[in-house]
Protein backbone atom coordinates (compact mmCIF):
# COMPACT_ATOMS: atom_id res chain seq x y z
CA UNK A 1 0.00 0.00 0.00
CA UNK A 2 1.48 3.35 -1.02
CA UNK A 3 0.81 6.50 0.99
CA UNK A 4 -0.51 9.84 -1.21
CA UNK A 5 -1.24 13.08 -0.68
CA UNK A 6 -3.85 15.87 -1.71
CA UNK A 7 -3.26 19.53 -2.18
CA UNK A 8 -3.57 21.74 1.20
CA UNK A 9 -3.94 24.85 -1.25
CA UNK A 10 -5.05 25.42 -4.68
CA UNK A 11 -2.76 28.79 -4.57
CA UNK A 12 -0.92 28.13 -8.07
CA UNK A 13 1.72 30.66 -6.21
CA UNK A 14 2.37 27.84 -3.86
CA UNK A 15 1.92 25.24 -5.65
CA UNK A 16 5.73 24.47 -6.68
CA UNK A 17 7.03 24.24 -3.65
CA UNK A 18 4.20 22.18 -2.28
CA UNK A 19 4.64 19.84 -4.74
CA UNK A 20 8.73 19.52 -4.89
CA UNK A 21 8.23 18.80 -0.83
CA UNK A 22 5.78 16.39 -1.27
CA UNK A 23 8.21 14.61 -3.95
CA UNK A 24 10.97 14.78 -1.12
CA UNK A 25 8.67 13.24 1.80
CA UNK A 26 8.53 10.20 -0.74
CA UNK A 27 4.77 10.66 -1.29
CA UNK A 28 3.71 8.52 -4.10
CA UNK A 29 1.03 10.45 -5.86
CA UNK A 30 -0.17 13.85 -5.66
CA UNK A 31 -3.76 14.14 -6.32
CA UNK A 32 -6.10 17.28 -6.64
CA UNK A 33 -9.63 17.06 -6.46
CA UNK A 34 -12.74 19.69 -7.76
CA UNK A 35 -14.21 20.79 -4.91
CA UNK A 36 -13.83 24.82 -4.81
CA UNK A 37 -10.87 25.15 -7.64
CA UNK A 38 -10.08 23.40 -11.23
CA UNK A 39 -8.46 20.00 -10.82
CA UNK A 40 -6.35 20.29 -13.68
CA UNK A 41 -4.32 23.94 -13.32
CA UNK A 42 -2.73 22.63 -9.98
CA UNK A 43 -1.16 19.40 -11.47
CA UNK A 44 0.36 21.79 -14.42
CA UNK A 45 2.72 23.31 -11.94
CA UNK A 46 3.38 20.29 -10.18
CA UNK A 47 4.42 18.90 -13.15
CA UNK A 48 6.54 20.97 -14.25
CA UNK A 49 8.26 21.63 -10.44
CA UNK A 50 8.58 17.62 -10.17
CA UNK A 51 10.34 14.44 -11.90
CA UNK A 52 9.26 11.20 -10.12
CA UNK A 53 5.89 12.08 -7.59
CA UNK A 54 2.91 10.89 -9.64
CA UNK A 55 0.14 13.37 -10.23
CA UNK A 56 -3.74 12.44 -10.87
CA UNK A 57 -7.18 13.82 -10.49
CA UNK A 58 -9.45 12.64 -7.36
CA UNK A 59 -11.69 13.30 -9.38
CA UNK A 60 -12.67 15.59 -12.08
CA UNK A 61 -16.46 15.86 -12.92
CA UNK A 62 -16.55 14.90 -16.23
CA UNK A 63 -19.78 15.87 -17.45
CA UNK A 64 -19.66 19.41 -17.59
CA UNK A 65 -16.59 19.33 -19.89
CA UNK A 66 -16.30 17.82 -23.21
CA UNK A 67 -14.28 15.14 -23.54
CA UNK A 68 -12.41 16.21 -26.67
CA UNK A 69 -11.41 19.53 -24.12
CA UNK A 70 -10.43 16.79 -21.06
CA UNK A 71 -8.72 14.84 -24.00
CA UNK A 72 -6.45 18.23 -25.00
CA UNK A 73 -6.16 18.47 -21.00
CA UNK A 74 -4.89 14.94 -19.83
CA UNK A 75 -2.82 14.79 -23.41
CA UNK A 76 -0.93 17.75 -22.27
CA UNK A 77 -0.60 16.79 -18.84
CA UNK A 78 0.81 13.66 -19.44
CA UNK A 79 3.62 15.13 -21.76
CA UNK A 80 4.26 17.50 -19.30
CA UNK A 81 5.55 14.96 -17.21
CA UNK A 82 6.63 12.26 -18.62
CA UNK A 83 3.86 9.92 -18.22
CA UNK A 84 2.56 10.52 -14.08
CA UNK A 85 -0.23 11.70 -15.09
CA UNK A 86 -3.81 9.57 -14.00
CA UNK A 87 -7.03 10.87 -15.06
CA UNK A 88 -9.77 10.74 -12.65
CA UNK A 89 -13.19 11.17 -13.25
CA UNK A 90 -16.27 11.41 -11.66
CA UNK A 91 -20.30 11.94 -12.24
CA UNK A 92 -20.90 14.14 -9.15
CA UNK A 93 -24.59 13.88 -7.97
CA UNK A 94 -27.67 14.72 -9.90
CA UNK A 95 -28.45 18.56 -8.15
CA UNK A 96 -24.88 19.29 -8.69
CA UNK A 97 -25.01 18.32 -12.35
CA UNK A 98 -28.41 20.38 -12.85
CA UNK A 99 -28.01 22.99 -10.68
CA UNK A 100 -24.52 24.01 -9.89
CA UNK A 101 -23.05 22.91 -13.58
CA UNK A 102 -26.40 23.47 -15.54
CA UNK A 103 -25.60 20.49 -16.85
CA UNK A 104 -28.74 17.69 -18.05
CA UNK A 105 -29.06 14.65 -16.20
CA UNK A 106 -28.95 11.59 -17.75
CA UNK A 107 -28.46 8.12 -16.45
CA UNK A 108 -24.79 8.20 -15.51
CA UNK A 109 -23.38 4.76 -15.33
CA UNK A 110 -24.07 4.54 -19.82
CA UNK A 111 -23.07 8.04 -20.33
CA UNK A 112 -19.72 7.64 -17.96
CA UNK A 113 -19.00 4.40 -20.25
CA UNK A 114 -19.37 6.22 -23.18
CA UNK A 115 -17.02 8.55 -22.23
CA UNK A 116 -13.92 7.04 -21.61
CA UNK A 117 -14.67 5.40 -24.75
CA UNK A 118 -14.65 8.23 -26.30
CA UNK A 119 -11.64 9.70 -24.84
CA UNK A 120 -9.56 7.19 -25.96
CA UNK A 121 -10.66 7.04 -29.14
CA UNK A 122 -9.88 10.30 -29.80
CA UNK A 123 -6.10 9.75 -28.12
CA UNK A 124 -6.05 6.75 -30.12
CA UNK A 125 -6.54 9.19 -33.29
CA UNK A 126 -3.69 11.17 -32.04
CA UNK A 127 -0.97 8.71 -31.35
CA UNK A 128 -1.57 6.31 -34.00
CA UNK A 129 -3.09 8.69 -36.93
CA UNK A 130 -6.01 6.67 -37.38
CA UNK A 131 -9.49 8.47 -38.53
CA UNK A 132 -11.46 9.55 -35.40
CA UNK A 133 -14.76 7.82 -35.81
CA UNK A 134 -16.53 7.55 -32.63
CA UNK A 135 -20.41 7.67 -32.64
CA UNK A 136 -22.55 6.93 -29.28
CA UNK A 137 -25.73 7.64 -28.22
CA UNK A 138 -23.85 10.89 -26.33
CA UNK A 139 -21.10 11.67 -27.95
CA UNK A 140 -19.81 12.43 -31.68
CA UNK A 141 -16.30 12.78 -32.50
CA UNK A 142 -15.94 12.23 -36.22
CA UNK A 143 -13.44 15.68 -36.90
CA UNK A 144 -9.88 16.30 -36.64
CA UNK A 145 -7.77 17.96 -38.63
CA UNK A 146 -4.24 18.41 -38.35
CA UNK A 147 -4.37 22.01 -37.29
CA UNK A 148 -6.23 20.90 -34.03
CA UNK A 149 -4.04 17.69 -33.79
CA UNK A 150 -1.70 17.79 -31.00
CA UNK A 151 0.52 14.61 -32.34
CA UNK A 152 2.00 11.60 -30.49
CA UNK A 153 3.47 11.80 -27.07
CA UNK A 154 6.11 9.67 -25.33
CA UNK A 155 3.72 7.67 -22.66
CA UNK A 156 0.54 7.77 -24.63
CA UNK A 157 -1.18 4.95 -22.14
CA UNK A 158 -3.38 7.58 -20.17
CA UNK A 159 -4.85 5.60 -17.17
CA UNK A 160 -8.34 6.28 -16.34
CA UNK A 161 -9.95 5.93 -13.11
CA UNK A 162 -13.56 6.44 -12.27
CA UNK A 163 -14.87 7.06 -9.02
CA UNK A 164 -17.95 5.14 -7.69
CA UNK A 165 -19.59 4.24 -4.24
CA UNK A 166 -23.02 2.52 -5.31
CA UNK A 167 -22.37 -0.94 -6.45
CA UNK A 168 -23.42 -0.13 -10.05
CA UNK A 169 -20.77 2.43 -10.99
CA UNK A 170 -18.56 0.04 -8.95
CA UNK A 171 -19.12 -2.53 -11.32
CA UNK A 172 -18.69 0.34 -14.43
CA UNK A 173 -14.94 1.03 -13.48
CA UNK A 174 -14.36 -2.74 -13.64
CA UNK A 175 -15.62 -2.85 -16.74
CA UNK A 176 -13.74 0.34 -18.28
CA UNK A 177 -11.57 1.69 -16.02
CA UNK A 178 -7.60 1.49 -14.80
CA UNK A 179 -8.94 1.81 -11.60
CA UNK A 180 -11.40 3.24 -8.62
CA UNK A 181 -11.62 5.82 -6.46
CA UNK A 182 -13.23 4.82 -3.52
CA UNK A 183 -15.24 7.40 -1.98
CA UNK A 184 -14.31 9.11 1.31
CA UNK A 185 -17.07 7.56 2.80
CA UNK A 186 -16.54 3.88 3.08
CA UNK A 187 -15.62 1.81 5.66
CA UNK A 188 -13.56 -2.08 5.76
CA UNK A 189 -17.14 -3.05 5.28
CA UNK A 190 -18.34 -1.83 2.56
CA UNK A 191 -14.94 -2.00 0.67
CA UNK A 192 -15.14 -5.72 1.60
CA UNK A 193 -19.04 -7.12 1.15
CA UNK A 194 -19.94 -4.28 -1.52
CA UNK A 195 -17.32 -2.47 -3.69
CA UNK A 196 -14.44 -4.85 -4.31
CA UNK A 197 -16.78 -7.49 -5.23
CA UNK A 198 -18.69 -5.77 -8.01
CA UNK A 199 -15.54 -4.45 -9.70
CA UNK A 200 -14.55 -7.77 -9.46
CA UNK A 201 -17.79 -8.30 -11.36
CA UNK A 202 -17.45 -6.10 -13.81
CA UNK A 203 -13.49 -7.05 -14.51
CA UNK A 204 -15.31 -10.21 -15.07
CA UNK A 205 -17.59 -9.03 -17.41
CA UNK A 206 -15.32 -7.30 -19.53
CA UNK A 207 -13.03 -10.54 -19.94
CA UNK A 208 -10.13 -8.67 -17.90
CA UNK A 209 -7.64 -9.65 -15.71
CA UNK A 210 -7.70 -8.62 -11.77
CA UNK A 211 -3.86 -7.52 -11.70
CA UNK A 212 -2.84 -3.94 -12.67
CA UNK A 213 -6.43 -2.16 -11.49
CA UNK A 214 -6.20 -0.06 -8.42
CA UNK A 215 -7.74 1.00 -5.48
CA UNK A 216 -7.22 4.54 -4.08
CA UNK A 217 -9.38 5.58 -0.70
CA UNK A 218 -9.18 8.85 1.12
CA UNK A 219 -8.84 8.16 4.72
CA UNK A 220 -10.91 10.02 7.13
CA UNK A 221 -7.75 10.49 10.04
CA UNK A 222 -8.02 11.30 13.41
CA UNK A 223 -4.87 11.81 14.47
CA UNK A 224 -3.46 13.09 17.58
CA UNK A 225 -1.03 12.48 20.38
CA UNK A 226 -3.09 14.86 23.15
CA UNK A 227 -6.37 14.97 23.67
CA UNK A 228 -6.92 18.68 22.80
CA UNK A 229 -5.68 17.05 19.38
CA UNK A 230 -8.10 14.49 19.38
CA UNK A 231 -11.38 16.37 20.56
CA UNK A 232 -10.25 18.84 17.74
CA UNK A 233 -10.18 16.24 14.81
CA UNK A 234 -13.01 14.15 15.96
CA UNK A 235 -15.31 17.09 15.98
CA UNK A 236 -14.19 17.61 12.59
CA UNK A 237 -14.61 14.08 10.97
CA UNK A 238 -17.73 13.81 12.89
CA UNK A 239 -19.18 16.70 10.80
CA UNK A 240 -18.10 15.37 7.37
CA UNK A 241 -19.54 12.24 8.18
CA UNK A 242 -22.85 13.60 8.79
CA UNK A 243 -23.00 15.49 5.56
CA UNK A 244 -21.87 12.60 3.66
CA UNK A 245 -24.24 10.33 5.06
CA UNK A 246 -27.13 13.07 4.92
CA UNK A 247 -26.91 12.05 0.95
CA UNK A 248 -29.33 9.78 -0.22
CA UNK A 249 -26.70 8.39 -3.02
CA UNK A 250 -24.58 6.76 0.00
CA UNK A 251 -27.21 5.16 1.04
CA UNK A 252 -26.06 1.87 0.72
CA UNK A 253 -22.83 2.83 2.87
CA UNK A 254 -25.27 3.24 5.95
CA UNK A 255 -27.68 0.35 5.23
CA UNK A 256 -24.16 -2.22 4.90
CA UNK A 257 -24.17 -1.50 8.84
CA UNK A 258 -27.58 -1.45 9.72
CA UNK A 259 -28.26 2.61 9.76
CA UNK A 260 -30.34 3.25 6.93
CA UNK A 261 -32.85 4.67 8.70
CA UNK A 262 -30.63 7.46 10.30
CA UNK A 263 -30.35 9.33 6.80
CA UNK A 264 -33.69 10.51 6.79
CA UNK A 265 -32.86 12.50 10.05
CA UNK A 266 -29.68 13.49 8.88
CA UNK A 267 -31.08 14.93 5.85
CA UNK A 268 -34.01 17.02 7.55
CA UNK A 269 -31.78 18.33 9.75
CA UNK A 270 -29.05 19.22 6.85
CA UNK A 271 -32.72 21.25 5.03
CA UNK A 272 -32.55 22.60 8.13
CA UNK A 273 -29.21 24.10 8.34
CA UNK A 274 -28.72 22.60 11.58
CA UNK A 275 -24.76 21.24 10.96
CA UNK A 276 -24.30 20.96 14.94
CA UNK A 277 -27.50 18.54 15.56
CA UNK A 278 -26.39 16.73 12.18
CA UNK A 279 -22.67 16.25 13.65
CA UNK A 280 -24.51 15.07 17.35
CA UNK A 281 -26.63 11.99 15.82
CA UNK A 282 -22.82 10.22 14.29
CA UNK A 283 -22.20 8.07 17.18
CA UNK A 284 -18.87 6.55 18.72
CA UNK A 285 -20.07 3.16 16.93
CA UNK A 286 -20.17 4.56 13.58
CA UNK A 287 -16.69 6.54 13.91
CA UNK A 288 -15.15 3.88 14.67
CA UNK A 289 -16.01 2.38 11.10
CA UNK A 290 -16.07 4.78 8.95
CA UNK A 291 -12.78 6.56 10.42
CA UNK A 292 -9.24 5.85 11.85
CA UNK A 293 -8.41 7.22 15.54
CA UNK A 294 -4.99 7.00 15.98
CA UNK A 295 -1.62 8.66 17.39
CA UNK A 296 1.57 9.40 15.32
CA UNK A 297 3.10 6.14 16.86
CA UNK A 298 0.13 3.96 15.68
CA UNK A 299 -1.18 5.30 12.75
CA UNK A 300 0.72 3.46 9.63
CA UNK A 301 0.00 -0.19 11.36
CA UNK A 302 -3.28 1.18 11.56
CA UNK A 303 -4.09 2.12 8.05
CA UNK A 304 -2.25 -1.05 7.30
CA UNK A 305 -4.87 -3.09 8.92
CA UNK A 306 -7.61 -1.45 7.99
CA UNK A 307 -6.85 -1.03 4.15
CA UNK A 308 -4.49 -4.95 3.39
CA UNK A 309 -6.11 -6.52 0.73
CA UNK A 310 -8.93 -3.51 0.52
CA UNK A 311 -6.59 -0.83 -1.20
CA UNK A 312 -3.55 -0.21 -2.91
CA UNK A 313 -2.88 3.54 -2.40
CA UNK A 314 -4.32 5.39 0.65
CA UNK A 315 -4.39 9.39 1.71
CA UNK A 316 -5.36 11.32 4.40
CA UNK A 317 -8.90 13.32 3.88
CA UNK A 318 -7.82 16.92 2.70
CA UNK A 319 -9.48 17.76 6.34
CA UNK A 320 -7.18 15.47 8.06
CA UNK A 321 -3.86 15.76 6.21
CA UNK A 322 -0.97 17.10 8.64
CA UNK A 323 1.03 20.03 7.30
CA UNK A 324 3.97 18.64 4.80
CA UNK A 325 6.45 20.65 7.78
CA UNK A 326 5.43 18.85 10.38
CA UNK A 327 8.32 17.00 11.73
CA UNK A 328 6.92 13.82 12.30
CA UNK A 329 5.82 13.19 8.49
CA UNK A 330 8.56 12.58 7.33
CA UNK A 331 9.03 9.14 9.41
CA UNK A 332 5.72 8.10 8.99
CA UNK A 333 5.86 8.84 4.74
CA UNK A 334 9.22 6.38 4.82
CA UNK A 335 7.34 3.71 7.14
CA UNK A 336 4.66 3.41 4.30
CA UNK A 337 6.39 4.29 1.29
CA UNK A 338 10.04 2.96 1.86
């Protein structure tokens, strides 16, 4: 299991420098997510400021853009250096699609396919100067000319992974995908009885082989050696739990332990505005499942434990990551990474 690590800043000032100490720590992939800033700008720098820390996308929404633009995008990124790049993609939820992207919603598991599909067809078209002639029921791609060609590169094998949590889009990235993205909300669980089983579907499906598709899960952390630490960081984690589980597409993460009948509450109270009673109704029981308490002493055997066999790459939650300065990262980095 390798240990990654997210962006603390989307400040393209900072980004360098972030990124170069990251590479130093031993980190094995940088990733940078779309929550509040553009996935992609923040891995340019990095990849220019870097020569071995891989660099990916956890994740990008991909329906909003087109993928001829994310083609141009990942293309470039991948050139830029030398073949770290990993695209990661993701269907975000239907409000956010509607209302925050004005984007239509249609069913997203068939449209997601579709779109790798298309994407490398069209990088297909580049390296190897065949005809792009892709026609789904979504997407069109039947025009390139050499002025809008951008050519071969060096490392044209662009992996994809998709992100899922349900066990349908689970099954999708076994089907298409390099590899998964398991949402932050998960627990040993659900990895176990739910998610690995219906990639392992879907690999089946698509006639392909287990080895060489990964498993990447943001780990929701609370770490600390006092207990002013601690009571900090639990209050935190206990809040993000709440609002993920207030969502009625993680259902099925709940009803795996018994709690489906909790989101209901959770999501009259998040109407409501009322974060604090939200955070209060996330009991000791379910922290200790869906997050890791631990000091600096314990933590690697603990994410060890919790993620052998489950996951090949693990991070801390952006909300949990300690500063790259702090002087006990450095250890910890080497215990995971070597």
């Amino acid at each position: 299991m390798r240990l990654d690590v997210g962006l603390a800043s989307a400040d393209l000032r900072a980004l360098a420098a972030y990124a170069r100490q990251a590479e130093a720590l031993g980190y094995g992939r940088l990733w940078a997510s779309e929550t509040k800033h553009d996935p992609f700008l923040p891995l340019a720098v990095a990849a220019a400021a870097t020569t071995r820390l891989g660099l990916g996308t956890a994740i990008a929404v991909a329906f909003p853009r087109s993928p001829m633009l994310v083609a141009h995008t990942a293309w470039d990124l991948q050139r830029a250096s030398g073949g770290r790049f990993v695209l990661g993609l993701g269907t975000q939820v239907k409000g956010h699609n509607e209302r925050r992207f004005s984007v239509a919603w249609e069913a997203p598991g068939p449209r997601l396919r579709e779109y790798v599909q298309a994407l490398r067809a069209i990088w297909d078209c580049w390296q190897q100067r065949t005809k792009l002639d892709f026609r789904g029921r979504h997407y069109r791609f039947d025009l390139m000319t050499p002025f809008f060609d951008p050519g071969p590169i060096e490392h044209p094998r662009i992996p994809v992974w998709t992100a899922g949590v349900n066990p349908s889009m689970c099954r999708l990235a076994g089907e298409i995908a390099d590899g998964l993205h398991v949402h932050s909300f998960h627990s040993p669980t659900y990895l176990r009885e739910v998610v690995r089983p219906a990639v392992a579907e879907g690999l089946r499906r698509a006639g392909r082989a287990p080895a060489g598709f990964g498993y990447r899960a943001a780990a929701m952390v609370i770490l600390g050696d006092t207990d002013e630490e601690v009571a900090r960081r639990t209050g935190a984690v206990r809040q993000q739990i709440a609002f993920y589980a207030s969502t009625r597409t993680y259902a099925p993460v709940l009803a795996a332990h018994g709690w489906a009948d909790l989101l209901p509450h959770l999501h009259r109270k998040s109407v409501e505005g009322d974060w604090q009673g939200m955070a209060a109704l996330i009991s000791d029981e379910m922290l200790e499942h869906f997050a890791v308490p631990a000091t600096w002493a314990s933590v690697a055997e603990k994410l060890r434990a919790r993620y052998a066999g489950l996951c090949d790459r693990v991070e801390f939650y952006p909300a949990c990551q300690p500063p790259l300065d702090d002087p006990r990262l450095a250890a910890l980095v080497r215990e995971l990474n070597g």
